[in-house]
Each structure stands twice: as structure tokens, then as C-alpha cells.
C-alpha atoms as a PDB file:
ATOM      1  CA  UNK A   1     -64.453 -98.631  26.044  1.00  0.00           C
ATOM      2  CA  UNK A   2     -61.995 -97.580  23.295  1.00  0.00           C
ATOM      3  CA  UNK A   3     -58.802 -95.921  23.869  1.00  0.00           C
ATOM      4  CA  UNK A   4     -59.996 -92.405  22.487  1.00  0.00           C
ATOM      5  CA  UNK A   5     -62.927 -92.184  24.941  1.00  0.00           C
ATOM      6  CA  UNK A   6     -61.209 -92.901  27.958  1.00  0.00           C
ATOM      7  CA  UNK A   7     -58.328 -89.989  26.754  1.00  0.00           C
ATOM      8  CA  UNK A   8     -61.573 -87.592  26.050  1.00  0.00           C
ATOM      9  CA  UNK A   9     -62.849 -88.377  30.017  1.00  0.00           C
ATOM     10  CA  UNK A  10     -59.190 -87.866  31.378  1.00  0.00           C
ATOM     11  CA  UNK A  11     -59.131 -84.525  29.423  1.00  0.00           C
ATOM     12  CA  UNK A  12     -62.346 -83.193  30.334  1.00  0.00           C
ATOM     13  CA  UNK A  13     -61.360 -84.043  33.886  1.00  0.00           C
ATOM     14  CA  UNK A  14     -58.476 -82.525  33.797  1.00  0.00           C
ATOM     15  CA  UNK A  15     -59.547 -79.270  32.260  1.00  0.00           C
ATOM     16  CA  UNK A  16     -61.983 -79.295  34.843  1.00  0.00           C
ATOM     17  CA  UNK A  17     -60.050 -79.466  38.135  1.00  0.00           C
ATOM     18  CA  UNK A  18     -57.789 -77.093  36.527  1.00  0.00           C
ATOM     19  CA  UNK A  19     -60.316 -74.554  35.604  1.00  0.00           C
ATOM     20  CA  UNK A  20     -61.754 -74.889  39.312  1.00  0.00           C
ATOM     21  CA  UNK A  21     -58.745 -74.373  40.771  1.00  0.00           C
ATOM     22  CA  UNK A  22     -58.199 -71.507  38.869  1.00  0.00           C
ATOM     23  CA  UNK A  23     -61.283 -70.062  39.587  1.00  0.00           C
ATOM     24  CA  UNK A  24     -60.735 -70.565  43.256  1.00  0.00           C
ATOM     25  CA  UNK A  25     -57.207 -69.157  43.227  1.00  0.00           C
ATOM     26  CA  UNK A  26     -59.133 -65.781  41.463  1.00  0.00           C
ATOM     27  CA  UNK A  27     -61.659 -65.836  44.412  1.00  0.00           C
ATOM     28  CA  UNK A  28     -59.500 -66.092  47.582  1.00  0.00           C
ATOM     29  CA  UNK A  29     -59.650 -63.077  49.831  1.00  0.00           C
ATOM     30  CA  UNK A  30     -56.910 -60.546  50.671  1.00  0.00           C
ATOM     31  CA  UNK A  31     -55.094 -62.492  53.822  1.00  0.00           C
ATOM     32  CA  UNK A  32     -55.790 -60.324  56.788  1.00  0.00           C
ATOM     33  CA  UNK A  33     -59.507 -59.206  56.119  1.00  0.00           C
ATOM     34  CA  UNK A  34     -61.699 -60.634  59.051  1.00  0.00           C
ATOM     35  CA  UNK A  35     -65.021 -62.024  56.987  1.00  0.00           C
ATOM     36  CA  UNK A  36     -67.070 -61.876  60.568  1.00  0.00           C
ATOM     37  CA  UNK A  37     -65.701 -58.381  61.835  1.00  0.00           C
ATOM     38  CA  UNK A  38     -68.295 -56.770  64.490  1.00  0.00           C
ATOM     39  CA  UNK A  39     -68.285 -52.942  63.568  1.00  0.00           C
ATOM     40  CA  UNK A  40     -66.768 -50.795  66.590  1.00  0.00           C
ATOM     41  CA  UNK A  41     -69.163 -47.749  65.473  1.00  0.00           C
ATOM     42  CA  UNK A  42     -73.160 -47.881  64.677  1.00  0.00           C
ATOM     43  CA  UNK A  43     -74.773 -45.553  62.926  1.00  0.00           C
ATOM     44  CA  UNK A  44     -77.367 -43.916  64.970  1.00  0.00           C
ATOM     45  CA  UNK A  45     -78.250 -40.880  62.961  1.00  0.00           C
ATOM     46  CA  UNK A  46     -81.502 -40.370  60.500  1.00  0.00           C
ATOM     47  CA  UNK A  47     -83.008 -43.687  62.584  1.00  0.00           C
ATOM     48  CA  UNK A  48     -86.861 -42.953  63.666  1.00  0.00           C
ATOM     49  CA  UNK A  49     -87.433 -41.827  67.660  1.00  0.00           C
ATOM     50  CA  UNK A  50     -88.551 -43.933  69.906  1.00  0.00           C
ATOM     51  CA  UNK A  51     -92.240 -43.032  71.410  1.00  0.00           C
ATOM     52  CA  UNK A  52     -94.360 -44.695  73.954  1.00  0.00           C
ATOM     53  CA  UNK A  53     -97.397 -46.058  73.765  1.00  0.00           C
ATOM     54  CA  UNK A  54     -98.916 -44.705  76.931  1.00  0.00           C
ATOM     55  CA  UNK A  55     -99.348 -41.539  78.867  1.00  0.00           C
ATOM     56  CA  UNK A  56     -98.708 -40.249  82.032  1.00  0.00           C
ATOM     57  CA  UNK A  57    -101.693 -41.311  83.804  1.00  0.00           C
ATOM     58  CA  UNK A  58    -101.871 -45.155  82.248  1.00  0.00           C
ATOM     59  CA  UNK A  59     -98.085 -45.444  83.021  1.00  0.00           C
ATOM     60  CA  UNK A  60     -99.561 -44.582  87.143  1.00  0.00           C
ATOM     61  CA  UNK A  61    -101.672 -47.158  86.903  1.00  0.00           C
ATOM     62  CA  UNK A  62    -100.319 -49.918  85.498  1.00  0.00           C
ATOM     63  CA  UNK A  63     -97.261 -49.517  87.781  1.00  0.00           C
ATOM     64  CA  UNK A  64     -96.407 -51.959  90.321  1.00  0.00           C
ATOM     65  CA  UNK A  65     -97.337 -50.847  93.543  1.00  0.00           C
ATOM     66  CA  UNK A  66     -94.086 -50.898  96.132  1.00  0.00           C
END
């Protein structure tokens, strides 16, 4: 290869790397933030209630008997 090509490849590179690194460095999180935090307090308003699917009298029979 001739002398110009091979500087064009090591520019290109180098713009490259630089550019990702630059992007990366733009990118980074605040320090301190926990990514994976659990919430400590669910929502449980506006949510649908909960209903059975049987009665009173199938609920007597398909209980165990003790």
C-alpha cells in the first residue's frame, strides 16, 4: 500500500475511537443513581378489584373436608 492510504486508515481510526469515546463520555450516568433500584412504594390505586370466580355454595363444596 502507498504511504497516503495507510495515513487515511490511521486517521479514520483515530477519528473514530475519539468520536466513541466522546460519545461515551456524553452518555455516562450521574454517579450515585442505582440503574436496578426496587421502588419502596407501589401504586395500588385506579388498579381493577379482585373478584372470584365462585360462590358461596361451590366454594362448600369444593372444600377439603377436615
Amino acid at each position: 500500500m502507498t504511504r497516503p492510504v495507510l495515513v487515511a486508515i490511521v486517521m479514520v481510526a483515530v477519528i473514530g475511537i475519539g468520536a466513541t469515546l466522546w460519545i461515551n463520555a456524553i452518555r455516562t450516568p450521574a454517579p450515585g443513581g442505582d440503574f436496578f433500584a426496587v421502588p419502596q412504594e407501589y401504586p395500588l390505586n385506579g388498579g381493577q378489584e379482585l373478584q372470584p370466580r365462585w360462590n358461596a355454595s361451590e366454594e362448600a363444596t369444593y372444600a377439603p373436608a377436615n
